[in-house]
C-alpha atoms as a PDB file:
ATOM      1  CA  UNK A   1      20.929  -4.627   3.878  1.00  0.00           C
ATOM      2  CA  UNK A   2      23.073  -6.275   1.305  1.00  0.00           C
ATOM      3  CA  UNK A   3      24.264  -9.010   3.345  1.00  0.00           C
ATOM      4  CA  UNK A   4      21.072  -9.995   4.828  1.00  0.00           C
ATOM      5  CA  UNK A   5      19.147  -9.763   1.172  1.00  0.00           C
ATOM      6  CA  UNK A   6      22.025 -12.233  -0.454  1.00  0.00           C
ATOM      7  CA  UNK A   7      20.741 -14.525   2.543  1.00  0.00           C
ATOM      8  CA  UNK A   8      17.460 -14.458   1.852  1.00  0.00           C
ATOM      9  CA  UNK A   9      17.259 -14.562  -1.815  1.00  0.00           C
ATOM     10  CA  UNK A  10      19.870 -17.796  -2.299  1.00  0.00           C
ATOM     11  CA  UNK A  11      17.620 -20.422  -2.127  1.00  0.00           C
ATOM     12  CA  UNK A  12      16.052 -18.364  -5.141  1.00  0.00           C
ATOM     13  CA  UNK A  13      19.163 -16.900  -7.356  1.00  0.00           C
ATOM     14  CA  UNK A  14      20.631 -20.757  -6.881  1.00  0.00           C
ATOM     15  CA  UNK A  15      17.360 -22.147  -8.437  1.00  0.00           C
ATOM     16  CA  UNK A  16      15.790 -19.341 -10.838  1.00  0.00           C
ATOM     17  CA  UNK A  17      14.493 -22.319 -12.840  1.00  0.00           C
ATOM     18  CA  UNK A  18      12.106 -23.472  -9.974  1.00  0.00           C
ATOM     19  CA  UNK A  19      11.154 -19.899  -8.797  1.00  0.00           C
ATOM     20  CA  UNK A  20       8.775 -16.914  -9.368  1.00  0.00           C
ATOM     21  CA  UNK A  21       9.441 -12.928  -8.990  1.00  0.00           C
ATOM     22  CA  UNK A  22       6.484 -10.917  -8.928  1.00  0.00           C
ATOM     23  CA  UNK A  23       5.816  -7.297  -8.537  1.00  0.00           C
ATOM     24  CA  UNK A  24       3.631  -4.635  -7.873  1.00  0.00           C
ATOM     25  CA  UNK A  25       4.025  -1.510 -10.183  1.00  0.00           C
ATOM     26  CA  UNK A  26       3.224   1.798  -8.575  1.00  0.00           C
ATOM     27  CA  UNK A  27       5.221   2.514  -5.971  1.00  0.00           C
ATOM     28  CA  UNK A  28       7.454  -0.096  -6.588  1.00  0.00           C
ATOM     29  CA  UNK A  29       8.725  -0.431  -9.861  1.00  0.00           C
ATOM     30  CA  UNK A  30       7.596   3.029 -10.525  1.00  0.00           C
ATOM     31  CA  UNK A  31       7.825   5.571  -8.281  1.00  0.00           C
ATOM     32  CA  UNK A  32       4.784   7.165  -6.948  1.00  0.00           C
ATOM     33  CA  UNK A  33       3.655  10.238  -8.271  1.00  0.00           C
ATOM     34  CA  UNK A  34       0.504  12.769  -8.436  1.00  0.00           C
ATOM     35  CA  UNK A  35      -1.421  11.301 -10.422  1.00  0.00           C
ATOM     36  CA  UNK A  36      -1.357   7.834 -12.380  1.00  0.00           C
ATOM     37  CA  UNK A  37      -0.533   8.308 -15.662  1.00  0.00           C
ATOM     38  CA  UNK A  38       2.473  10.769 -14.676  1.00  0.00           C
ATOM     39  CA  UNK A  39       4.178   7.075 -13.373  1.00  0.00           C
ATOM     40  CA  UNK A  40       7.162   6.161 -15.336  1.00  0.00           C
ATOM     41  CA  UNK A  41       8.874   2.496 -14.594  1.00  0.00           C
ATOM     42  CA  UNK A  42      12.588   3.517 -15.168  1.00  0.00           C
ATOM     43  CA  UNK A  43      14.787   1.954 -17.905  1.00  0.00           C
ATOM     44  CA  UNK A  44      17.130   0.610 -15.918  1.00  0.00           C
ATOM     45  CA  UNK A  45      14.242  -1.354 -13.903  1.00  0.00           C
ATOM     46  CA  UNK A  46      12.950  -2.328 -17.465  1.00  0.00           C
ATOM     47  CA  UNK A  47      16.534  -3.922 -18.152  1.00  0.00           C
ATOM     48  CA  UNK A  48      16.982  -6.157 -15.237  1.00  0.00           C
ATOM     49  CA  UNK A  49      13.375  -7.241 -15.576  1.00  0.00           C
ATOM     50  CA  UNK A  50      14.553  -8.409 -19.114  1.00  0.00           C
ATOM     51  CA  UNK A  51      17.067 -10.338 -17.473  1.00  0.00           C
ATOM     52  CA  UNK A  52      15.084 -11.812 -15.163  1.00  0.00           C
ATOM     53  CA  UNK A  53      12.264 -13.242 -17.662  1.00  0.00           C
ATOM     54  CA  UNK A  54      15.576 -15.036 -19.151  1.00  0.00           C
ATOM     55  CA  UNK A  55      16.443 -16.839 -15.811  1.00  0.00           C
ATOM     56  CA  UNK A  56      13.380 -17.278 -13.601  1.00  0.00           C
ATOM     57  CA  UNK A  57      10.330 -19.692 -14.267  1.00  0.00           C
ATOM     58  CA  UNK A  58       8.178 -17.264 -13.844  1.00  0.00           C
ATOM     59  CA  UNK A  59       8.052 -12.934 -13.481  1.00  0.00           C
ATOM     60  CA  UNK A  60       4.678 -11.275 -12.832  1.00  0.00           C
ATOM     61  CA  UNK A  61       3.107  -8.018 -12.587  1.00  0.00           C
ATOM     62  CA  UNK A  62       0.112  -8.126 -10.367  1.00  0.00           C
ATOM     63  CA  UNK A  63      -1.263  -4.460 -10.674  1.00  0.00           C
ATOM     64  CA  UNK A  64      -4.143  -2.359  -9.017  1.00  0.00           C
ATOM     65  CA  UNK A  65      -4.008  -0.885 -12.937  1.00  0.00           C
ATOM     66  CA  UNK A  66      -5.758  -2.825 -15.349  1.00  0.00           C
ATOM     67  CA  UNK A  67      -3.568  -5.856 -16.710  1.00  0.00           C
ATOM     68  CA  UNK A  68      -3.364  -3.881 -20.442  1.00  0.00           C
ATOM     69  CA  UNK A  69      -2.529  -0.607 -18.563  1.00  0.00           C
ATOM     70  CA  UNK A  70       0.150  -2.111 -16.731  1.00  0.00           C
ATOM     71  CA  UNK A  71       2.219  -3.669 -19.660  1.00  0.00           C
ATOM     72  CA  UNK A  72       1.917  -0.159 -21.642  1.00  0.00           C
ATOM     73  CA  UNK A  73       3.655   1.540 -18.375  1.00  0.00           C
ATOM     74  CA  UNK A  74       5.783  -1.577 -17.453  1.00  0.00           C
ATOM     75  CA  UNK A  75       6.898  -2.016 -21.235  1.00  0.00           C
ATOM     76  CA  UNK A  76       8.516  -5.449 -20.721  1.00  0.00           C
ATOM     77  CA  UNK A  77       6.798  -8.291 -23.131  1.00  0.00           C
ATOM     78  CA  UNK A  78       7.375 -12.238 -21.570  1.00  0.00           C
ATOM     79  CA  UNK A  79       6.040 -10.788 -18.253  1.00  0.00           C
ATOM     80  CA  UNK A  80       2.618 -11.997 -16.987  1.00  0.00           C
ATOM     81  CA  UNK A  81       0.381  -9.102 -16.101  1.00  0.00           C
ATOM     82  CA  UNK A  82      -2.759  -9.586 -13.796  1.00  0.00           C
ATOM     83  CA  UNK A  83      -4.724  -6.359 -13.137  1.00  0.00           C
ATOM     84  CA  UNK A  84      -7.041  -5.038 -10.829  1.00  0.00           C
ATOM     85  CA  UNK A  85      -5.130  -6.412  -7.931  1.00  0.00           C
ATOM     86  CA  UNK A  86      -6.075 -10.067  -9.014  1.00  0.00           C
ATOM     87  CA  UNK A  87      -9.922  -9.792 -10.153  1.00  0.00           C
ATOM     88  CA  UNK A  88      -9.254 -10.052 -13.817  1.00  0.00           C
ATOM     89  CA  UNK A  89      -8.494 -13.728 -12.809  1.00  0.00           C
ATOM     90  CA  UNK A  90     -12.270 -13.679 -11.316  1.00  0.00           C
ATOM     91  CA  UNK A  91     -14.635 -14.455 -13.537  1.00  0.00           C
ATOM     92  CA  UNK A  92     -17.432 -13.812 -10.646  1.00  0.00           C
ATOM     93  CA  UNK A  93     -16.368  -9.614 -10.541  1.00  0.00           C
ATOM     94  CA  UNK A  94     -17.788  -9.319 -14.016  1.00  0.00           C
ATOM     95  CA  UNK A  95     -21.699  -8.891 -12.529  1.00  0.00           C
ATOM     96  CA  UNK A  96     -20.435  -5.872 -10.735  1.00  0.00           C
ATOM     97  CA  UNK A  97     -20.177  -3.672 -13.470  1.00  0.00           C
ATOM     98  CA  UNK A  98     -23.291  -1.775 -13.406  1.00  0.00           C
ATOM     99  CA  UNK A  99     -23.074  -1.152 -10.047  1.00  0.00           C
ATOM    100  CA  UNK A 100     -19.399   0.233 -10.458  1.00  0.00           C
ATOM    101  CA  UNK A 101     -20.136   2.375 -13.758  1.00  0.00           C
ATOM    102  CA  UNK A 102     -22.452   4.175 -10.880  1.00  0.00           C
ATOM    103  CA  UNK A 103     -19.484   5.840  -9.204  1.00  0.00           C
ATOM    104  CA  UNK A 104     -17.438   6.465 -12.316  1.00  0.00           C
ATOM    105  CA  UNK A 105     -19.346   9.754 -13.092  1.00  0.00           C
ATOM    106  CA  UNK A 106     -19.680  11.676 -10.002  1.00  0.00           C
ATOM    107  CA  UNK A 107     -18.157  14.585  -9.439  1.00  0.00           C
ATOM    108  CA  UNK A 108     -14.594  13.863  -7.755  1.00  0.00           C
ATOM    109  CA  UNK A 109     -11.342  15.544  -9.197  1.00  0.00           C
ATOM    110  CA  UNK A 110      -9.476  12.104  -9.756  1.00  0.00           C
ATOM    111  CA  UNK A 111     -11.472   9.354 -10.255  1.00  0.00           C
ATOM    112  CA  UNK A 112     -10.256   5.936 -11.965  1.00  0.00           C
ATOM    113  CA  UNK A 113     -12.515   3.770 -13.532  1.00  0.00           C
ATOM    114  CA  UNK A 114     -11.023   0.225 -14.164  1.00  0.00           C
ATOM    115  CA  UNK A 115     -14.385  -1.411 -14.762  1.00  0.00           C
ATOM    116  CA  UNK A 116     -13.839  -3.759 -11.937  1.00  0.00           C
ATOM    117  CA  UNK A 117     -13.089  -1.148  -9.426  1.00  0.00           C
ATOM    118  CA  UNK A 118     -13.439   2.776  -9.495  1.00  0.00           C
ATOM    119  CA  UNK A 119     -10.614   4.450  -7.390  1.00  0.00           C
ATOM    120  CA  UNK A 120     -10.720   7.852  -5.685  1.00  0.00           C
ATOM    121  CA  UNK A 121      -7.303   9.618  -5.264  1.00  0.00           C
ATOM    122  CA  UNK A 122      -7.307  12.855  -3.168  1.00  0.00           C
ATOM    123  CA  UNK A 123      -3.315  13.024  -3.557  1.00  0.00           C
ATOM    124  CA  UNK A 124      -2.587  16.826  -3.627  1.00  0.00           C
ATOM    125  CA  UNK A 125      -5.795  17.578  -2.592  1.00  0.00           C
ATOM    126  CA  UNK A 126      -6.070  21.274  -0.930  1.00  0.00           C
ATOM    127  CA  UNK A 127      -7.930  19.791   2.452  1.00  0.00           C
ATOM    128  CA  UNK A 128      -6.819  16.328   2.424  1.00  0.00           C
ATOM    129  CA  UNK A 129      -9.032  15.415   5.746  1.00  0.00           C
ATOM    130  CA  UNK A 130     -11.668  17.290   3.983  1.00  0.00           C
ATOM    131  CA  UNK A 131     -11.625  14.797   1.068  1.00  0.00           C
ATOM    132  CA  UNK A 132     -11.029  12.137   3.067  1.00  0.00           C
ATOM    133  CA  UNK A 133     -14.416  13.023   4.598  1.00  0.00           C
ATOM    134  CA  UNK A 134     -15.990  13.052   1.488  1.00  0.00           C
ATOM    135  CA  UNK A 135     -14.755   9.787   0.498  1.00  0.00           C
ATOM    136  CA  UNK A 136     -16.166   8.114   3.555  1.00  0.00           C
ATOM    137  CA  UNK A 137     -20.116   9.074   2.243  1.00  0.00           C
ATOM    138  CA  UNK A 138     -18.807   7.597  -1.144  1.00  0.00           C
ATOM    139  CA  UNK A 139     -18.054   4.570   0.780  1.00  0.00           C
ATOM    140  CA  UNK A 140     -21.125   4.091   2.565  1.00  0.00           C
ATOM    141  CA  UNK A 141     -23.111   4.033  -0.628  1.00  0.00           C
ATOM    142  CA  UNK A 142     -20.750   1.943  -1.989  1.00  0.00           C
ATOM    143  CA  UNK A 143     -21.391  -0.496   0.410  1.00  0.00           C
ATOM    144  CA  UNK A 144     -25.143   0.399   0.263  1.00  0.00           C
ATOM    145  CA  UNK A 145     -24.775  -1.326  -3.452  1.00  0.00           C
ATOM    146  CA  UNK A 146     -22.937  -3.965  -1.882  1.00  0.00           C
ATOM    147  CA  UNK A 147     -19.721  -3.371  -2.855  1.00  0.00           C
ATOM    148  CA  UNK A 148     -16.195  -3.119  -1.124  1.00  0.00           C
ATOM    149  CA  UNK A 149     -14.678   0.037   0.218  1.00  0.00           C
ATOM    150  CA  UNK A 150     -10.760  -0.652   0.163  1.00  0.00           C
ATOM    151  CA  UNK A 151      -8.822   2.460   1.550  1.00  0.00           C
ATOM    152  CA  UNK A 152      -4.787   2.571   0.547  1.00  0.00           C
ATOM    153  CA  UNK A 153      -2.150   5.262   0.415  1.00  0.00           C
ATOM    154  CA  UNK A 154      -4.581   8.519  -0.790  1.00  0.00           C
ATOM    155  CA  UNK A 155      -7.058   6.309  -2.505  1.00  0.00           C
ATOM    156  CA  UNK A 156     -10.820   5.054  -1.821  1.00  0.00           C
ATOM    157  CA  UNK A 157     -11.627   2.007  -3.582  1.00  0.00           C
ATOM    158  CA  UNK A 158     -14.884   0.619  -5.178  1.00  0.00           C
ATOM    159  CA  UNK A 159     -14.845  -3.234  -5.761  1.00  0.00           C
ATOM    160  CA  UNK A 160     -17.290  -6.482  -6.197  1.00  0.00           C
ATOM    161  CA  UNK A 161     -17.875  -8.371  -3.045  1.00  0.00           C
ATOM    162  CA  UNK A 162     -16.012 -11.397  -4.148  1.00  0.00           C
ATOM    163  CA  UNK A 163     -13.070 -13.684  -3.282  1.00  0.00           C
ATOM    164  CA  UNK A 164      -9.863 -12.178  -5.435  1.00  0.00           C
ATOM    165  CA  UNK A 165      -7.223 -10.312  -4.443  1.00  0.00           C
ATOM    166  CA  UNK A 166      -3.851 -10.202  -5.172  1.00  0.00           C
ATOM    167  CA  UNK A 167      -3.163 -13.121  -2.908  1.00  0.00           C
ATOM    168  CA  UNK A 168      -5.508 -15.269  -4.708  1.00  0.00           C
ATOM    169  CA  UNK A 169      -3.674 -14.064  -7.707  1.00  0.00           C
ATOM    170  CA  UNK A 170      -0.306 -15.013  -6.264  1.00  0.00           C
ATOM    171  CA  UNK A 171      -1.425 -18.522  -5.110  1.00  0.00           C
ATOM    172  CA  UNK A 172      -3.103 -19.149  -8.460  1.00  0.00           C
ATOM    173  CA  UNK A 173       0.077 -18.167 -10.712  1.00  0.00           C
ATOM    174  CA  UNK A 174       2.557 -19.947  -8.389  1.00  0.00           C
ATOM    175  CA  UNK A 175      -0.114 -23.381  -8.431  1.00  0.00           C
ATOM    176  CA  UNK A 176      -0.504 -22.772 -12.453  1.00  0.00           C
ATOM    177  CA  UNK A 177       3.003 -22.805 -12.955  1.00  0.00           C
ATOM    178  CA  UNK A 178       4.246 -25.731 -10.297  1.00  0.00           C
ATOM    179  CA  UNK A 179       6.685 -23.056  -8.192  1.00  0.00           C
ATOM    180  CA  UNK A 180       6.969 -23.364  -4.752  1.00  0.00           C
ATOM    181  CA  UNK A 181       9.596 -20.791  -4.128  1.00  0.00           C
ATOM    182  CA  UNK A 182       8.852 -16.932  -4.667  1.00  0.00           C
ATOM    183  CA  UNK A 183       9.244 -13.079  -4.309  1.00  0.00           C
ATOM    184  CA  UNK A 184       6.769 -10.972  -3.650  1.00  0.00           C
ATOM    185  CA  UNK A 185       7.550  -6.851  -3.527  1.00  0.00           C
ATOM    186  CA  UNK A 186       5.078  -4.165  -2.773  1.00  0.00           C
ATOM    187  CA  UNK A 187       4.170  -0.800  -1.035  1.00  0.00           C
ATOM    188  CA  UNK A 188       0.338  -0.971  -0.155  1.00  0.00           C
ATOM    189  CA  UNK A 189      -2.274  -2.607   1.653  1.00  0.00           C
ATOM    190  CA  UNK A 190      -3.477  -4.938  -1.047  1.00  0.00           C
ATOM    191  CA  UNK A 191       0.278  -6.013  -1.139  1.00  0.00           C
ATOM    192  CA  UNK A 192      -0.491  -7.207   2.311  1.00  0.00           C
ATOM    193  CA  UNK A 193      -2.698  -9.969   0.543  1.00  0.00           C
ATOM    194  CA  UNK A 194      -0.285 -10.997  -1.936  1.00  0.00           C
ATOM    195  CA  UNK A 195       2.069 -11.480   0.797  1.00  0.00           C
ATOM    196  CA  UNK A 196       0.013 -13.796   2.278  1.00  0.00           C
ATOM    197  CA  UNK A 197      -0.325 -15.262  -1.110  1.00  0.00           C
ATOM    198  CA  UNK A 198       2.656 -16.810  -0.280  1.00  0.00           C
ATOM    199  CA  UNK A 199       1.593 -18.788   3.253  1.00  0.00           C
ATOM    200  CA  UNK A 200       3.213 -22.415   2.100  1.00  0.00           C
ATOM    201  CA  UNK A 201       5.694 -21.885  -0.441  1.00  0.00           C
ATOM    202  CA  UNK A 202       8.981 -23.891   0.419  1.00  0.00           C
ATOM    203  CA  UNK A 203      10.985 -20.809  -0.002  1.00  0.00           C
ATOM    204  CA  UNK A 204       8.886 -16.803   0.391  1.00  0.00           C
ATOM    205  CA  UNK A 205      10.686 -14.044   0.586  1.00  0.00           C
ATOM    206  CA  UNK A 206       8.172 -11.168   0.915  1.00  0.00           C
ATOM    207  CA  UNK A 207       9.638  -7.254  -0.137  1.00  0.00           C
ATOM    208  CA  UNK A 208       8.440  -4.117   1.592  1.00  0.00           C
ATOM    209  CA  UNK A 209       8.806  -1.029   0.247  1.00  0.00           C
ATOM    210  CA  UNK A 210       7.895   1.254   2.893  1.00  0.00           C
ATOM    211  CA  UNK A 211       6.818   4.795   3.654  1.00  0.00           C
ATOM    212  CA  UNK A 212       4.961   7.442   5.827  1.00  0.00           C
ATOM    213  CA  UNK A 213       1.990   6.448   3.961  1.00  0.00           C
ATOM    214  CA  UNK A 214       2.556   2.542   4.543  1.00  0.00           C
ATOM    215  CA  UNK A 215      -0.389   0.367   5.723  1.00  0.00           C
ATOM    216  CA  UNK A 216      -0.267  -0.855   9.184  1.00  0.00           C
ATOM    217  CA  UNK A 217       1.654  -4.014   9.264  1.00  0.00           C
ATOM    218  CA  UNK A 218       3.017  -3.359   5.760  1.00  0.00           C
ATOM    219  CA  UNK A 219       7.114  -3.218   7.833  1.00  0.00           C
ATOM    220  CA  UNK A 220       5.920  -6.243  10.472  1.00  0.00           C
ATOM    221  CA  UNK A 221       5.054  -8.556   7.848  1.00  0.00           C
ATOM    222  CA  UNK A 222       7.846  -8.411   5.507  1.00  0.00           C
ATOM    223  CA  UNK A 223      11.234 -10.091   5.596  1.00  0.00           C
ATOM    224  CA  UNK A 224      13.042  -7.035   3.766  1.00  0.00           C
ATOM    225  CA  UNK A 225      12.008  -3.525   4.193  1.00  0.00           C
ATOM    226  CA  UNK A 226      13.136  -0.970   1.381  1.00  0.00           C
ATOM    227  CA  UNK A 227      12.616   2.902   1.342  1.00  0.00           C
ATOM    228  CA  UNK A 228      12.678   2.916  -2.685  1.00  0.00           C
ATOM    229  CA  UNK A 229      11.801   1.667  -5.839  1.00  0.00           C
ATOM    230  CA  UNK A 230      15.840   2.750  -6.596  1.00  0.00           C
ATOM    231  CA  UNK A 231      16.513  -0.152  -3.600  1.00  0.00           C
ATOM    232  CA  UNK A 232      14.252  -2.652  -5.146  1.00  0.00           C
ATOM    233  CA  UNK A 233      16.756  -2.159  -8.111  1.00  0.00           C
ATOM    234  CA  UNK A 234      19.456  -3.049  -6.457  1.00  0.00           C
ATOM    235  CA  UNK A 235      17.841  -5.685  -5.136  1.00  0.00           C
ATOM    236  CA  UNK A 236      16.629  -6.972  -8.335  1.00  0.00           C
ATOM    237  CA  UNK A 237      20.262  -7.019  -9.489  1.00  0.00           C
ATOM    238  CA  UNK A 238      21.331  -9.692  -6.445  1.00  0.00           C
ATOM    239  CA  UNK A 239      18.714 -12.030  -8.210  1.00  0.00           C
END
């Protein structure tokens, strides 16, 4: 891998000046686990995104967490956090709130409420098809509401009907800051939109991290796979 990731990310480490990193968190900076707030980002990942904020234009978080929940785990300040996989940058999500606060009390082992999305993990659950199941009723009165069913590795998410996702996020950071040149790293099926966040840029160098739970496409569409958050390590240490 080593040989073909120095490739890719030269035009980038030769230029941090004119050039953007940004990262998902869970299941990329920090490993996935049961349940959310059981993630840890490990020091060592902590200490080369230090570095980083030192030599590139720009380093971002763009997180299906809320932005403040993401810089408590992350625990890096200088980075730019965006949350909710890009609709805290929407100002148009914010009349979805009722509807969401709907979902945030039923009766579901593992439910995250982020205000602009609710999330249903069934992770660990004892009949994981069963739950799955479930979630798909959920879902159809989501949508009922008009809201957004987004399915990713053992979650079901709520969300407002509107135009922001981590792509948009991407675009919008990259366009605020002038920076035509990028990384992009993540593990999920939102990922798949900040990857496309990326369509134009002079230089993209999009970062799977793949597994058995990896979104269709996830592999196809990336121009490094990775099997770890321990690999995206060492590949933040080549920048």
């Amino acid at each position: 891998m080593e040989e073909n990731a120095r490739r890719l990310l030269a035009p980038l480490a030769e230029d941090p000046a004119r050039a953007a990193i940004l990262l998902d968190v869970d299941g990329t900076l920090a490993p996935i686990v049961a349940r959310p707030e059981l993630a840890e980002v490990p020091e060592a990942a902590r200490t080369e995104l230090r570095r980083l904020l030192l030599r590139y234009a720009l380093v971002a978080c763009i997180s299906g967490r809320t932005g403040r929940d993401a810089w408590r785990l992350v625990g890096v300040d200088g980075i730019t956090y965006v949350g909710v996989h890009g609709l805290e940058l929407a100002s148009e999500a914010e009349a979805w709130r009722p509807a969401l606060h709907t979902f945030s009390g039923l009766d579901w082992p593992w439910v995250e409420d982020k205000g602009l999305t609710v999330a249903f993990h069934w992770r660990e659950a004892p009949d994981e098809d069963g739950a799955r199941s479930e979630l798909e009723a959920i879902a159809g009165r989501g949508r009922e509401l008009g809201l957004e069913a987004r399915w990713g590795r053992k979650v079901l998410e709520l969300r407002p009907p509107v135009d922001a996702d981590k792509g948009t996020a991407v675009h919008a950071l990259l366009q605020e800051h002038g920076l035509t040149r990028a990384l992009y790293a993540g593990d999920d099926t939102t990922d798949l939109d900040a990857f496309r966040g990326l369509d134009g840029c002079q230089v993209a160098v999009r970062v799977a991290l793949a597994s058995p739970e990896s979104p269709p496409g996830l592999r196809e569409a990336a121009d490094l796979v990775l099997a770890s958050p321990a690999e995206l390590l060492q590949l933040l240490r080549l920048l």
